[in-house]
C-alpha atoms as a PDB file:
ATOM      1  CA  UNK A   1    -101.980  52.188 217.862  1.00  0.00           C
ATOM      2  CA  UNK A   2    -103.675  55.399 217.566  1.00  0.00           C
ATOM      3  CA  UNK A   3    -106.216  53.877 215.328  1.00  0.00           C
ATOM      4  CA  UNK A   4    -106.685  50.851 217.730  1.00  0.00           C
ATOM      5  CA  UNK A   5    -107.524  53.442 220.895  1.00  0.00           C
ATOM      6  CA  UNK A   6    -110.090  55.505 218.542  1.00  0.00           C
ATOM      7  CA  UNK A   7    -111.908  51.800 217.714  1.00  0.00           C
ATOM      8  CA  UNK A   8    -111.575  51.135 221.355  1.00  0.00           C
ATOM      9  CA  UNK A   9    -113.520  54.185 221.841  1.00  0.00           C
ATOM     10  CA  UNK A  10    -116.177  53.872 219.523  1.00  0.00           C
ATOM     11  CA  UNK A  11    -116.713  50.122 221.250  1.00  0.00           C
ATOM     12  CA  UNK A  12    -116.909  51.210 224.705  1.00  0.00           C
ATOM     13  CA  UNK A  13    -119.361  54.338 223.893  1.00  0.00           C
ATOM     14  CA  UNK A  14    -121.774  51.654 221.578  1.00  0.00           C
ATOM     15  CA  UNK A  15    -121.943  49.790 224.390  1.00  0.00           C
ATOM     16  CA  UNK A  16    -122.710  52.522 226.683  1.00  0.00           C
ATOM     17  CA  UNK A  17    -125.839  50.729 227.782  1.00  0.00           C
ATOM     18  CA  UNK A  18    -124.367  47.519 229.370  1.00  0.00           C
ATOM     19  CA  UNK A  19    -121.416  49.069 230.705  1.00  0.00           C
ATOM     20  CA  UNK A  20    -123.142  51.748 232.945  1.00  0.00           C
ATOM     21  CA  UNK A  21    -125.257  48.238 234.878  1.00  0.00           C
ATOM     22  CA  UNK A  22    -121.978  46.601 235.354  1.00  0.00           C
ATOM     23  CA  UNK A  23    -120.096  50.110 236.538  1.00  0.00           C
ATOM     24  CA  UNK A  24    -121.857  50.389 240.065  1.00  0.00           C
ATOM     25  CA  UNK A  25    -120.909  46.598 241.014  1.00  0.00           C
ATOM     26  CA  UNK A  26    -117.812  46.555 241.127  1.00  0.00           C
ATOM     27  CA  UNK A  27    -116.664  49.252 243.532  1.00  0.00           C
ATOM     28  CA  UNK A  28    -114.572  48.640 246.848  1.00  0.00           C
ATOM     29  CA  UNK A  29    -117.658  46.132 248.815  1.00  0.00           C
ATOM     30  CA  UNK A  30    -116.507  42.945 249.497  1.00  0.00           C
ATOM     31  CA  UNK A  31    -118.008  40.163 247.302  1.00  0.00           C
ATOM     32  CA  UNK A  32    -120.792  38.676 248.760  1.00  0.00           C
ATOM     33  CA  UNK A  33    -123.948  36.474 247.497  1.00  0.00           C
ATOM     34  CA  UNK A  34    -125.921  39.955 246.786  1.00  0.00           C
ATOM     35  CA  UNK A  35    -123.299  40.962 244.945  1.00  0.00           C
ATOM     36  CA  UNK A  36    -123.564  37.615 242.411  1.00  0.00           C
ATOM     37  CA  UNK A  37    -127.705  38.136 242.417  1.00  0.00           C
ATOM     38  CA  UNK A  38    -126.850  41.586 240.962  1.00  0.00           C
ATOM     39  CA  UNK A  39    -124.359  40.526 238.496  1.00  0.00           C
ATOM     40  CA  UNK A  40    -126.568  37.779 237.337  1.00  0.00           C
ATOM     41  CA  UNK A  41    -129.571  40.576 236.894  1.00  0.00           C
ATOM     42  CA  UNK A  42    -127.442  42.630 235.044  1.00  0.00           C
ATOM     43  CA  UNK A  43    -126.068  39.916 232.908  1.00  0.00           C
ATOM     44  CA  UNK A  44    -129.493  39.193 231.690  1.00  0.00           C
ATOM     45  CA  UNK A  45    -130.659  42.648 231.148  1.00  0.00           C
ATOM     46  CA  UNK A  46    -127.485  42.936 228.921  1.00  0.00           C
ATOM     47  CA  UNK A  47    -129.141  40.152 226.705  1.00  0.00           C
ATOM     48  CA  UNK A  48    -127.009  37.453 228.003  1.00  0.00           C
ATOM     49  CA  UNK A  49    -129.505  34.829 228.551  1.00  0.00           C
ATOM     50  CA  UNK A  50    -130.577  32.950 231.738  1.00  0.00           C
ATOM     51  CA  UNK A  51    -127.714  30.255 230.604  1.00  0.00           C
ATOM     52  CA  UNK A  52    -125.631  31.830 229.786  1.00  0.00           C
ATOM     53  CA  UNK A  53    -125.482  34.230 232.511  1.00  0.00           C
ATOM     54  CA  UNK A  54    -125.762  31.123 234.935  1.00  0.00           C
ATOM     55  CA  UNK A  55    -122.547  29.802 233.528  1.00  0.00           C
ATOM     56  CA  UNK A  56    -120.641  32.480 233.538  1.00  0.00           C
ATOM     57  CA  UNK A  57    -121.755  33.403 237.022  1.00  0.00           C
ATOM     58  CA  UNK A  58    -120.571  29.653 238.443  1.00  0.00           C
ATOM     59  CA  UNK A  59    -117.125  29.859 236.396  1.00  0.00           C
ATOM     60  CA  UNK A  60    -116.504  33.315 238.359  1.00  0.00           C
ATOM     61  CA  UNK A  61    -117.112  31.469 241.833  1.00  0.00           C
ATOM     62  CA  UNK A  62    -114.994  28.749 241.060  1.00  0.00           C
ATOM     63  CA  UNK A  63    -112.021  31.401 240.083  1.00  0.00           C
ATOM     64  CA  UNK A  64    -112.971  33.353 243.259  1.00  0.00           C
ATOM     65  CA  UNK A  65    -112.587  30.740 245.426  1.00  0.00           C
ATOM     66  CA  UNK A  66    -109.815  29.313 243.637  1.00  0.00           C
ATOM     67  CA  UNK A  67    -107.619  32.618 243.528  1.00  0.00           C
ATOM     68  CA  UNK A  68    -108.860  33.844 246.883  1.00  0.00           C
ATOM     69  CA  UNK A  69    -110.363  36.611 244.976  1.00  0.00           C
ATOM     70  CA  UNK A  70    -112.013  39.060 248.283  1.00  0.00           C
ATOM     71  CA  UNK A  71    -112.360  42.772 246.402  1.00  0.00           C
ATOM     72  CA  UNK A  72    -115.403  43.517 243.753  1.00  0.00           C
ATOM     73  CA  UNK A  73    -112.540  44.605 241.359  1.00  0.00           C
ATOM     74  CA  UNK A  74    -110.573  41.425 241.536  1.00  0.00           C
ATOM     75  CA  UNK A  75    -113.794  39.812 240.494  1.00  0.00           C
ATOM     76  CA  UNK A  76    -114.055  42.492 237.662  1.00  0.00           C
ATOM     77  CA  UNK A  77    -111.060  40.995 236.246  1.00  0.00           C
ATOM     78  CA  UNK A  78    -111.638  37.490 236.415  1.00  0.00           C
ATOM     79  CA  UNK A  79    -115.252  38.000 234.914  1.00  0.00           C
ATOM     80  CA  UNK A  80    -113.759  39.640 231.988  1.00  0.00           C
ATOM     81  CA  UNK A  81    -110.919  36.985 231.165  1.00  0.00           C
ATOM     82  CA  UNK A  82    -114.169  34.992 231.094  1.00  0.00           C
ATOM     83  CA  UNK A  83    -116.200  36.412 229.213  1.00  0.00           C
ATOM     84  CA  UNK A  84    -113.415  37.003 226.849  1.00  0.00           C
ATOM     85  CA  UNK A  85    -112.877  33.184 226.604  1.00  0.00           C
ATOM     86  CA  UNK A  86    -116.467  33.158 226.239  1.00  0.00           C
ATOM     87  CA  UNK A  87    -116.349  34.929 222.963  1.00  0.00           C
ATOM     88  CA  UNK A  88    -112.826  34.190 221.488  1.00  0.00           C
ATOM     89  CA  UNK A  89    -112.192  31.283 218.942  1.00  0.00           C
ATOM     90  CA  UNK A  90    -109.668  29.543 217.327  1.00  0.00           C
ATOM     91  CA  UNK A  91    -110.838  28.864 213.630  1.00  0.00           C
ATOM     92  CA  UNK A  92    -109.382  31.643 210.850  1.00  0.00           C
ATOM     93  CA  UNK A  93    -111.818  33.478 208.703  1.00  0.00           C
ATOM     94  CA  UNK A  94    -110.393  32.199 205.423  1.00  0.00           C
ATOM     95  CA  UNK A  95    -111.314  35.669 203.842  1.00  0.00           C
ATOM     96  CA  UNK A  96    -108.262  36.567 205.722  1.00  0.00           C
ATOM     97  CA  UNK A  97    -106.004  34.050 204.542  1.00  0.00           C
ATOM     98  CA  UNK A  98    -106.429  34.646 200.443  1.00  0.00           C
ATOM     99  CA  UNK A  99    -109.386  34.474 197.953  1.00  0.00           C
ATOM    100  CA  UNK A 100    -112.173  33.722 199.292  1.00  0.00           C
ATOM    101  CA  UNK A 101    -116.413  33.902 198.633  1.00  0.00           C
ATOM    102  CA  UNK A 102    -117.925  35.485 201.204  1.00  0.00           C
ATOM    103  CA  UNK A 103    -121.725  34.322 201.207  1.00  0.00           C
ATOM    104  CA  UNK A 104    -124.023  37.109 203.684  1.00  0.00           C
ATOM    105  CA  UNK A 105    -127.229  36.143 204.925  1.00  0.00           C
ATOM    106  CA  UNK A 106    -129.833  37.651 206.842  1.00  0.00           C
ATOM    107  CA  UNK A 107    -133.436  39.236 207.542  1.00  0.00           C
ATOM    108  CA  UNK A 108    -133.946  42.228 206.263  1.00  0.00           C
ATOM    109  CA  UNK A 109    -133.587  45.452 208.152  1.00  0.00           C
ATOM    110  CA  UNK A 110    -130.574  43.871 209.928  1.00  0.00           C
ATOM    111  CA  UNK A 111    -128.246  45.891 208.121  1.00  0.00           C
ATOM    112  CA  UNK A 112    -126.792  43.238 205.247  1.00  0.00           C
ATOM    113  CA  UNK A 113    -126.458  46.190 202.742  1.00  0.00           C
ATOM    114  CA  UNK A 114    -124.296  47.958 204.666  1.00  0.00           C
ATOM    115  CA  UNK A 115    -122.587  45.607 205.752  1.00  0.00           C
ATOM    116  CA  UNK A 116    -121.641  43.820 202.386  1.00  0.00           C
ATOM    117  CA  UNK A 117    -120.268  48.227 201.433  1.00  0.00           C
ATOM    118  CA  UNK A 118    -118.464  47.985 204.644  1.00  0.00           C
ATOM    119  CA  UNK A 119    -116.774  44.581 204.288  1.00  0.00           C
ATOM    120  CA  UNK A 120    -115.600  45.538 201.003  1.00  0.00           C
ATOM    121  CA  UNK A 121    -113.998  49.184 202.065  1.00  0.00           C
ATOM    122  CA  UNK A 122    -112.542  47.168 205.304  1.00  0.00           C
ATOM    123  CA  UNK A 123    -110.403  44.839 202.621  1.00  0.00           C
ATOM    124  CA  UNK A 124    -110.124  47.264 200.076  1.00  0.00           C
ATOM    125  CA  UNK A 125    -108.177  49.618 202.206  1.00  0.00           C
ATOM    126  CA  UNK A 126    -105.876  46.847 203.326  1.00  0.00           C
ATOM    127  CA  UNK A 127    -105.063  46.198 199.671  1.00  0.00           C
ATOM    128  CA  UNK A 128    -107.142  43.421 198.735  1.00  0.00           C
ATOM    129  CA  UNK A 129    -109.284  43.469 195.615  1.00  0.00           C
ATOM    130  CA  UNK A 130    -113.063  42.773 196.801  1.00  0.00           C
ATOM    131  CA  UNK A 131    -115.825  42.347 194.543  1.00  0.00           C
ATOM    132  CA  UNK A 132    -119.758  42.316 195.076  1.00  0.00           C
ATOM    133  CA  UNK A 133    -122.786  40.573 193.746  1.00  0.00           C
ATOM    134  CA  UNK A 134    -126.113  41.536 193.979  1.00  0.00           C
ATOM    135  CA  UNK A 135    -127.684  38.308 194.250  1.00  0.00           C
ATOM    136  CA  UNK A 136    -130.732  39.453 196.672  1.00  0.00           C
ATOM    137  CA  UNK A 137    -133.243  40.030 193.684  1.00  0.00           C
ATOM    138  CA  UNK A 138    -136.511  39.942 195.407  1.00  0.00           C
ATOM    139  CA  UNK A 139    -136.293  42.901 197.378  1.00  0.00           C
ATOM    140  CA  UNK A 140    -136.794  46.282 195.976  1.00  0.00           C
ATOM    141  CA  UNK A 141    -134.154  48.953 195.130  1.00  0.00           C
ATOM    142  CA  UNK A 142    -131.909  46.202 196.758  1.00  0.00           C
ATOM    143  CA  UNK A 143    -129.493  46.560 193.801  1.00  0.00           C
ATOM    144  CA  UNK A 144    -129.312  50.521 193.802  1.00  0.00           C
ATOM    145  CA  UNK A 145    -128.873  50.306 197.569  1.00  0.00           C
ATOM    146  CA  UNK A 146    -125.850  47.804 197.632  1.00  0.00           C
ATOM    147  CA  UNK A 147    -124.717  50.175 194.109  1.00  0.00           C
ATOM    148  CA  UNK A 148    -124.306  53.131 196.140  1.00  0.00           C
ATOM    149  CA  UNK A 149    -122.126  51.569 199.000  1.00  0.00           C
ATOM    150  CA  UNK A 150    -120.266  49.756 196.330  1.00  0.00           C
ATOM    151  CA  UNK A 151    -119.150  53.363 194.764  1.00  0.00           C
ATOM    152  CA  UNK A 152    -118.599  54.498 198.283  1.00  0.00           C
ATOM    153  CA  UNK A 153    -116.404  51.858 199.027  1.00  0.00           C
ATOM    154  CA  UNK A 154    -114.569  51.602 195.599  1.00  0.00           C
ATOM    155  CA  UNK A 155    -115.306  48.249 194.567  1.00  0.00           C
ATOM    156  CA  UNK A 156    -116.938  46.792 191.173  1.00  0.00           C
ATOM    157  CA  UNK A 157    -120.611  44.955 191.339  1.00  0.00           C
ATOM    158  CA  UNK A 158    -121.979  42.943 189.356  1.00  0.00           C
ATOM    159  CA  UNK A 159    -125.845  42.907 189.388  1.00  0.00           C
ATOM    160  CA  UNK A 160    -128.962  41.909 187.046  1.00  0.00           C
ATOM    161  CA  UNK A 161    -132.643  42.904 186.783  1.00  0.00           C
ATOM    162  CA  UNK A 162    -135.204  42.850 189.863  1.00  0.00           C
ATOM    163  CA  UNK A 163    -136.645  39.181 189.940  1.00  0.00           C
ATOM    164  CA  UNK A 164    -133.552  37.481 188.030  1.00  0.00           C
ATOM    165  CA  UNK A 165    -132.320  34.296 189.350  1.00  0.00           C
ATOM    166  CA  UNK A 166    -129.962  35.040 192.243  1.00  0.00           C
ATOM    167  CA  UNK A 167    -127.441  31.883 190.923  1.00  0.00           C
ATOM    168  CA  UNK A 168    -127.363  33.410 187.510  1.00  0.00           C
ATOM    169  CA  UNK A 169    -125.789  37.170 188.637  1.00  0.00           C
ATOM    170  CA  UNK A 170    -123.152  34.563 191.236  1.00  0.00           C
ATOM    171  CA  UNK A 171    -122.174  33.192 187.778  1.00  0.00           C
ATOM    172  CA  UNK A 172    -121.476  36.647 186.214  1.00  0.00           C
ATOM    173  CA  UNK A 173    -119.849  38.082 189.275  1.00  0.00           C
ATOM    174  CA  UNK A 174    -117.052  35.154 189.247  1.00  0.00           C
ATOM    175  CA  UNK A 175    -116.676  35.541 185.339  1.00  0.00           C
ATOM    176  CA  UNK A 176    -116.564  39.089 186.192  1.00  0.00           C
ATOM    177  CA  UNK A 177    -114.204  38.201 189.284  1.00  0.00           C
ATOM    178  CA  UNK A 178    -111.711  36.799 187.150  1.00  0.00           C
ATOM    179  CA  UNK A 179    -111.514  38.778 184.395  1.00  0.00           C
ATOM    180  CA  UNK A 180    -110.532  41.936 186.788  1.00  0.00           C
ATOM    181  CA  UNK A 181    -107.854  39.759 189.020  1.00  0.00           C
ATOM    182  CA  UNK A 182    -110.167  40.111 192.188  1.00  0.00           C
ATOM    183  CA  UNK A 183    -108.941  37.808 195.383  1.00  0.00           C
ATOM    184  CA  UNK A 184    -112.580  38.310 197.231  1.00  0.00           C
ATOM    185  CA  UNK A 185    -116.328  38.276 196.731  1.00  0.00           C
ATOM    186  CA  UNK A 186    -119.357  39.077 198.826  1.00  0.00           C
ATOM    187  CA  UNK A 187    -122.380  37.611 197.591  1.00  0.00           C
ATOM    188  CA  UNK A 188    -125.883  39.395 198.653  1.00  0.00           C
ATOM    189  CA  UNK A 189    -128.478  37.041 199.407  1.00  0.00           C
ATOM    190  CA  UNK A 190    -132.085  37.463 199.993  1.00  0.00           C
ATOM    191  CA  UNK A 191    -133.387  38.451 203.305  1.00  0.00           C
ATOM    192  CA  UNK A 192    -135.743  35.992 204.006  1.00  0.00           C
ATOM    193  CA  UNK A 193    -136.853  33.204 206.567  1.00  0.00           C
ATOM    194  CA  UNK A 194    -140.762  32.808 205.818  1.00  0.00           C
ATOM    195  CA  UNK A 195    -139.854  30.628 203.719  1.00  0.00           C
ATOM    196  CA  UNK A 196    -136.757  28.396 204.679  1.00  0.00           C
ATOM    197  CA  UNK A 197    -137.493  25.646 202.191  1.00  0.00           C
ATOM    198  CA  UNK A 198    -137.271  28.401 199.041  1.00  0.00           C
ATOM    199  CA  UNK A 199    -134.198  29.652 201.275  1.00  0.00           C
ATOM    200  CA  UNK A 200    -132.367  27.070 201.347  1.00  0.00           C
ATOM    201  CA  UNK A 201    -132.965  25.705 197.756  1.00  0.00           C
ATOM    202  CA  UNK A 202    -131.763  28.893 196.933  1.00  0.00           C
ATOM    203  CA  UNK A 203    -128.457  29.125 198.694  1.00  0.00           C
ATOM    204  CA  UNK A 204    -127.698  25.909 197.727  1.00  0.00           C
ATOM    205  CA  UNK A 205    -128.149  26.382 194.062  1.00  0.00           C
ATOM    206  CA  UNK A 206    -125.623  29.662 194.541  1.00  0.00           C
ATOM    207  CA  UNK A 207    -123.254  27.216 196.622  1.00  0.00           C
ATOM    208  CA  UNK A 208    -123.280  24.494 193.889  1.00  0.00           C
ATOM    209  CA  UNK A 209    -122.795  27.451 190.898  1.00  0.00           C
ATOM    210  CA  UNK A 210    -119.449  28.513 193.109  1.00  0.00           C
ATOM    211  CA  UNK A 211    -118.196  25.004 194.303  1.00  0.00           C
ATOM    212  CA  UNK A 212    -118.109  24.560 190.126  1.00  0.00           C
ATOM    213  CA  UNK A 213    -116.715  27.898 189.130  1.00  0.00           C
ATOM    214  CA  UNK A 214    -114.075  28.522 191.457  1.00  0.00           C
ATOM    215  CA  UNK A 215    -113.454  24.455 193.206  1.00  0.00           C
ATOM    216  CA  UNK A 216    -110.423  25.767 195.001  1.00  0.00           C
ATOM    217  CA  UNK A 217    -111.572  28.839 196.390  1.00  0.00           C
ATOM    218  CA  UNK A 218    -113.107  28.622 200.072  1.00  0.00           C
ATOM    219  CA  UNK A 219    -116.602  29.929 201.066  1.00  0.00           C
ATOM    220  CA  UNK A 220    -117.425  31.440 204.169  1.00  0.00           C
ATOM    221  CA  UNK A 221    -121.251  32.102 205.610  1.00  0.00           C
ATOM    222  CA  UNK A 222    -121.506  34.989 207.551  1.00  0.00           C
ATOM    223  CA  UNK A 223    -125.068  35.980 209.145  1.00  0.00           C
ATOM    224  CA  UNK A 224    -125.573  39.491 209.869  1.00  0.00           C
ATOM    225  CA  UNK A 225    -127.846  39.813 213.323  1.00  0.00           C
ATOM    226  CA  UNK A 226    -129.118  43.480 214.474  1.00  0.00           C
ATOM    227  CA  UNK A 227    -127.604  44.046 218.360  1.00  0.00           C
ATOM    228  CA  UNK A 228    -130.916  45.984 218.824  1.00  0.00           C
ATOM    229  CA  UNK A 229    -133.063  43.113 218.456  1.00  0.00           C
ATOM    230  CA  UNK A 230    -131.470  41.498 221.672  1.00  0.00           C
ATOM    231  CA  UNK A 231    -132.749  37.528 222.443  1.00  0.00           C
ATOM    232  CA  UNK A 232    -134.602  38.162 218.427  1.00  0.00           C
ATOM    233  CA  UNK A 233    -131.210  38.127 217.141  1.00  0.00           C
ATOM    234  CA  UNK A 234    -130.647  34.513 218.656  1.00  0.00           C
ATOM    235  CA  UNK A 235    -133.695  33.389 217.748  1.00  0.00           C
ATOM    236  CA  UNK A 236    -132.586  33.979 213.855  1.00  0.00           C
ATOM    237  CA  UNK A 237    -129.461  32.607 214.140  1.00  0.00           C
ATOM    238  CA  UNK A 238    -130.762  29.477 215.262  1.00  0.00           C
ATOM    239  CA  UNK A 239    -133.170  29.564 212.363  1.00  0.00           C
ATOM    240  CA  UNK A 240    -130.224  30.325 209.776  1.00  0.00           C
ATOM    241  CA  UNK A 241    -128.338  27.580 211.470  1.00  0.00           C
ATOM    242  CA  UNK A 242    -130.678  25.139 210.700  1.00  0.00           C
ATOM    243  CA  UNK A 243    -130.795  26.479 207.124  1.00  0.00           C
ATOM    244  CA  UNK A 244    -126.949  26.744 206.001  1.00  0.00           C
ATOM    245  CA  UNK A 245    -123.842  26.274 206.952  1.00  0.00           C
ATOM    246  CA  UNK A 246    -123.132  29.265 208.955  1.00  0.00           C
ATOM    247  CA  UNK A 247    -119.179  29.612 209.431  1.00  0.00           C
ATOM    248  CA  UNK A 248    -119.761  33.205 211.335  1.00  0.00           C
ATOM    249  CA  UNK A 249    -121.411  36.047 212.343  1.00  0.00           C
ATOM    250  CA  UNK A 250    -121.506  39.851 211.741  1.00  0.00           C
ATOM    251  CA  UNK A 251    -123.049  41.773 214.834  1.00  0.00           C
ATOM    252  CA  UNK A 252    -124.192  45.494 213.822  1.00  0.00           C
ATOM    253  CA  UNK A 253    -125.786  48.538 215.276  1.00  0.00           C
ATOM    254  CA  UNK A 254    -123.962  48.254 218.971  1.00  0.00           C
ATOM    255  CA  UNK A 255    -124.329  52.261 218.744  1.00  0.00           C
ATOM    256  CA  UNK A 256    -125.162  52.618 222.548  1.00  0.00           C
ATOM    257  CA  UNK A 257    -128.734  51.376 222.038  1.00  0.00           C
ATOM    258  CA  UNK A 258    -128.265  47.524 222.044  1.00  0.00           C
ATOM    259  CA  UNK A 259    -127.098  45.879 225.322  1.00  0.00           C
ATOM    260  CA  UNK A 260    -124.197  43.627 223.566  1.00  0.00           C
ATOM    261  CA  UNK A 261    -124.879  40.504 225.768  1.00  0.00           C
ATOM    262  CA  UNK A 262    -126.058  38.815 223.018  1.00  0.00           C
ATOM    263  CA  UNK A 263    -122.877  38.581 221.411  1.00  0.00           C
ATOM    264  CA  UNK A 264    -122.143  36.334 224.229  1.00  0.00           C
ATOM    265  CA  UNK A 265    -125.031  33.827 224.344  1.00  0.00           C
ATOM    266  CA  UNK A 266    -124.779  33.504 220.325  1.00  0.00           C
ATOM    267  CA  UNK A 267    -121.133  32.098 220.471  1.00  0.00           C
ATOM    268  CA  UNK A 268    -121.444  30.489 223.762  1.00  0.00           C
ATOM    269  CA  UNK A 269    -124.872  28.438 222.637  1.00  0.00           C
ATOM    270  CA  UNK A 270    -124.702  27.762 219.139  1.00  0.00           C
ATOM    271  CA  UNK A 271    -120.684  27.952 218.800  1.00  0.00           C
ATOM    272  CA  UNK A 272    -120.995  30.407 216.128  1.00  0.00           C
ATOM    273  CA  UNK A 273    -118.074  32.827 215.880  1.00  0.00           C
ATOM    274  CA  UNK A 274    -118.840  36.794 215.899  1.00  0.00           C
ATOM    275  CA  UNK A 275    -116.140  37.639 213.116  1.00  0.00           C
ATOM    276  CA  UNK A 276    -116.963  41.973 212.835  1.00  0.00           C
ATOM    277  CA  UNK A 277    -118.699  44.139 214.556  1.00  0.00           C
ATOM    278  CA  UNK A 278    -120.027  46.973 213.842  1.00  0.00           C
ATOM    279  CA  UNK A 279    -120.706  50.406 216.062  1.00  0.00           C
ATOM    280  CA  UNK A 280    -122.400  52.777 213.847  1.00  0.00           C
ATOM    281  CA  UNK A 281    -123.756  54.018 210.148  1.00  0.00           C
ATOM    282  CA  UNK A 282    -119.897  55.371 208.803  1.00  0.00           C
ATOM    283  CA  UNK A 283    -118.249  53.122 206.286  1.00  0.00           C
ATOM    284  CA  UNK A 284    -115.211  53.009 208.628  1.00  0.00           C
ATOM    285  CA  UNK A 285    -117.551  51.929 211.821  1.00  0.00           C
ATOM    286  CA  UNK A 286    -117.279  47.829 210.844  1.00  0.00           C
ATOM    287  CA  UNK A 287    -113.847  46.122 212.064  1.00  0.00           C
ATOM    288  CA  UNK A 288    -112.489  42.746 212.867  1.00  0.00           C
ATOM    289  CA  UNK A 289    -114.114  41.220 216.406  1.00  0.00           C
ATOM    290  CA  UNK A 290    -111.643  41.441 219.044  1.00  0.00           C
ATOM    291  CA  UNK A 291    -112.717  39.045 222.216  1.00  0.00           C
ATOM    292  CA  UNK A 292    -110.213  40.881 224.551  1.00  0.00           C
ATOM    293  CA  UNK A 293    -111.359  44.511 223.457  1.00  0.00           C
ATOM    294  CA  UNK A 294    -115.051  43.585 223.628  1.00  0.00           C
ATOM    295  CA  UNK A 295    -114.685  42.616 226.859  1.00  0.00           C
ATOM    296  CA  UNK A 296    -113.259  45.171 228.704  1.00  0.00           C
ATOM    297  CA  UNK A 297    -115.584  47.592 226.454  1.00  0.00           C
ATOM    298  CA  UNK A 298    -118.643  45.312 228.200  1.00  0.00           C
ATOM    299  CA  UNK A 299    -117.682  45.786 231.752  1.00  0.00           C
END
């Protein structure tokens, strides 16, 4: 529990920002139309999105008048249980479940390295066996990068030369997979969308290479979006979307400089789930998405 409270924490201070717009709403005033044009301002300005904010804003009037809601704090509630609905979903990340292939995609600078060293120390602590390939073989140093957080994180990688086909080092990495018992891989992929065409050619030759090495194990898709980058981090989901089958998303870097509405619009508009978030640079600053917690660390 003590654990929980110190993640709690960590969430609330990342998202810093946001929370200190919504604090002076909700004091004792009753609630009033200014009182929704404020809200609505400060929903946006937290990266919400006109639409977003606009139906969130009507689903807390219907609950208001439908629960005879009169104090600002009342409505504080109720715009958290919706928000939290907002954000929660019902589909298991199969990772979770058993072995699994854990495909991560992404621009770079977004923080997909990281991420992938993160994932694998999240799992490894719990006592699953993770294993990492370094199939992003365009970019520079990409290989040493991923190397280091692999060490850090206690987990085995499997990785070729700078330039080698991407579908070839997936092939080694589930020879490699087997051969050491793993129950979990995270695959590295290139961080690039000038070209979606080459993108997607390339993501489905690494889909086709596991769908015939391991035909029972599932693959998940998760696209890792910088909180920073605010309505920029929609705007590449929706261009991932249209380039693979996302299954969910990994939203980094809420260190009390993004606004964290954004995690909102993403799941509420494209009906993406946020799967882990993450709150800093530490290995240990990635967990599990909570909708509740996220929430009440919002408002």
């Amino acid at each position: 529990m003590e654990q929980k409270k110190s993640w709690f924490s960590r969430l609330k201070e990342g998202l810093g920002k946001t929370n200190s717009w919504f604090a002076g709403l909700f004091g004792g005033d009753r609630i009033n139309e200014e009182f929704y044009e404020e809200l609505e301002e400060a929903m946006i300005l937290a990266d919400m999105g006109m639409e977003t904010a606009e139906k969130l804003l009507e689903e807390l009037k219907v609950a208001v008048r439908r629960d005879k809601l009169s104090a600002r704090d009342e409505a504080k509630a109720a715009l958290c249980a919706l928000i939290a609905d907002a954000v929660r979903h019902d589909t298991a990340f199969l990772a979770d479940r058993g072995p699994c292939v854990v495909l991560i995609v992404g621009v770079n600078g977004v923080g997909k390295t990281t991420t992938i060293g993160k994932l694998a120390h999240l799992y490894h602590t719990r006592g699953r066996r993770p294993m990492i390939a370094a199939a992003d073989t365009f970019r520079a140093a990409a290989a040493e990068q991923l190397g280091e957080w692999a060490r850090r994180a206690d987990c085995p990688m499997v990785r070729h030369g700078e330039g080698a086909d991407p579908a070839a080092v997936v092939f080694d990495a589930i020879a490699s997979y087997r051969a050491k018992g793993c129950d979990l891989l995270f695959v590295d992929t290139a961080g690039r969308l000038h070209n979606k065409k080459n993108l997607m050619n390339e993501l489905n030759k690494i889909r086709r290479v596991i769908a015939r090495e391991l035909p029972d194990t599932p693959c998940e898709v998760l696209l890792v979006l910088d909180a920073t980058t605010g309505q920029n981090a929609t705007a590449q989901a929706k261009a991932f979307l249209e380039t693979c089958e996302l299954t969910g998303v990994v939203l980094t870097k809420l260190d009390g400089t993004a606004k964290g509405g954004v995690t909102v619009q993403i799941h509420d508009t494209l009906n993406v789930p946020v799967r882990f978030i993450g709150v800093g640079e530490g290995i240990d600053d990635l967990q599990w998405f909570d909708a509740d917690e996220f929430a009440k660390a919002l408002l």
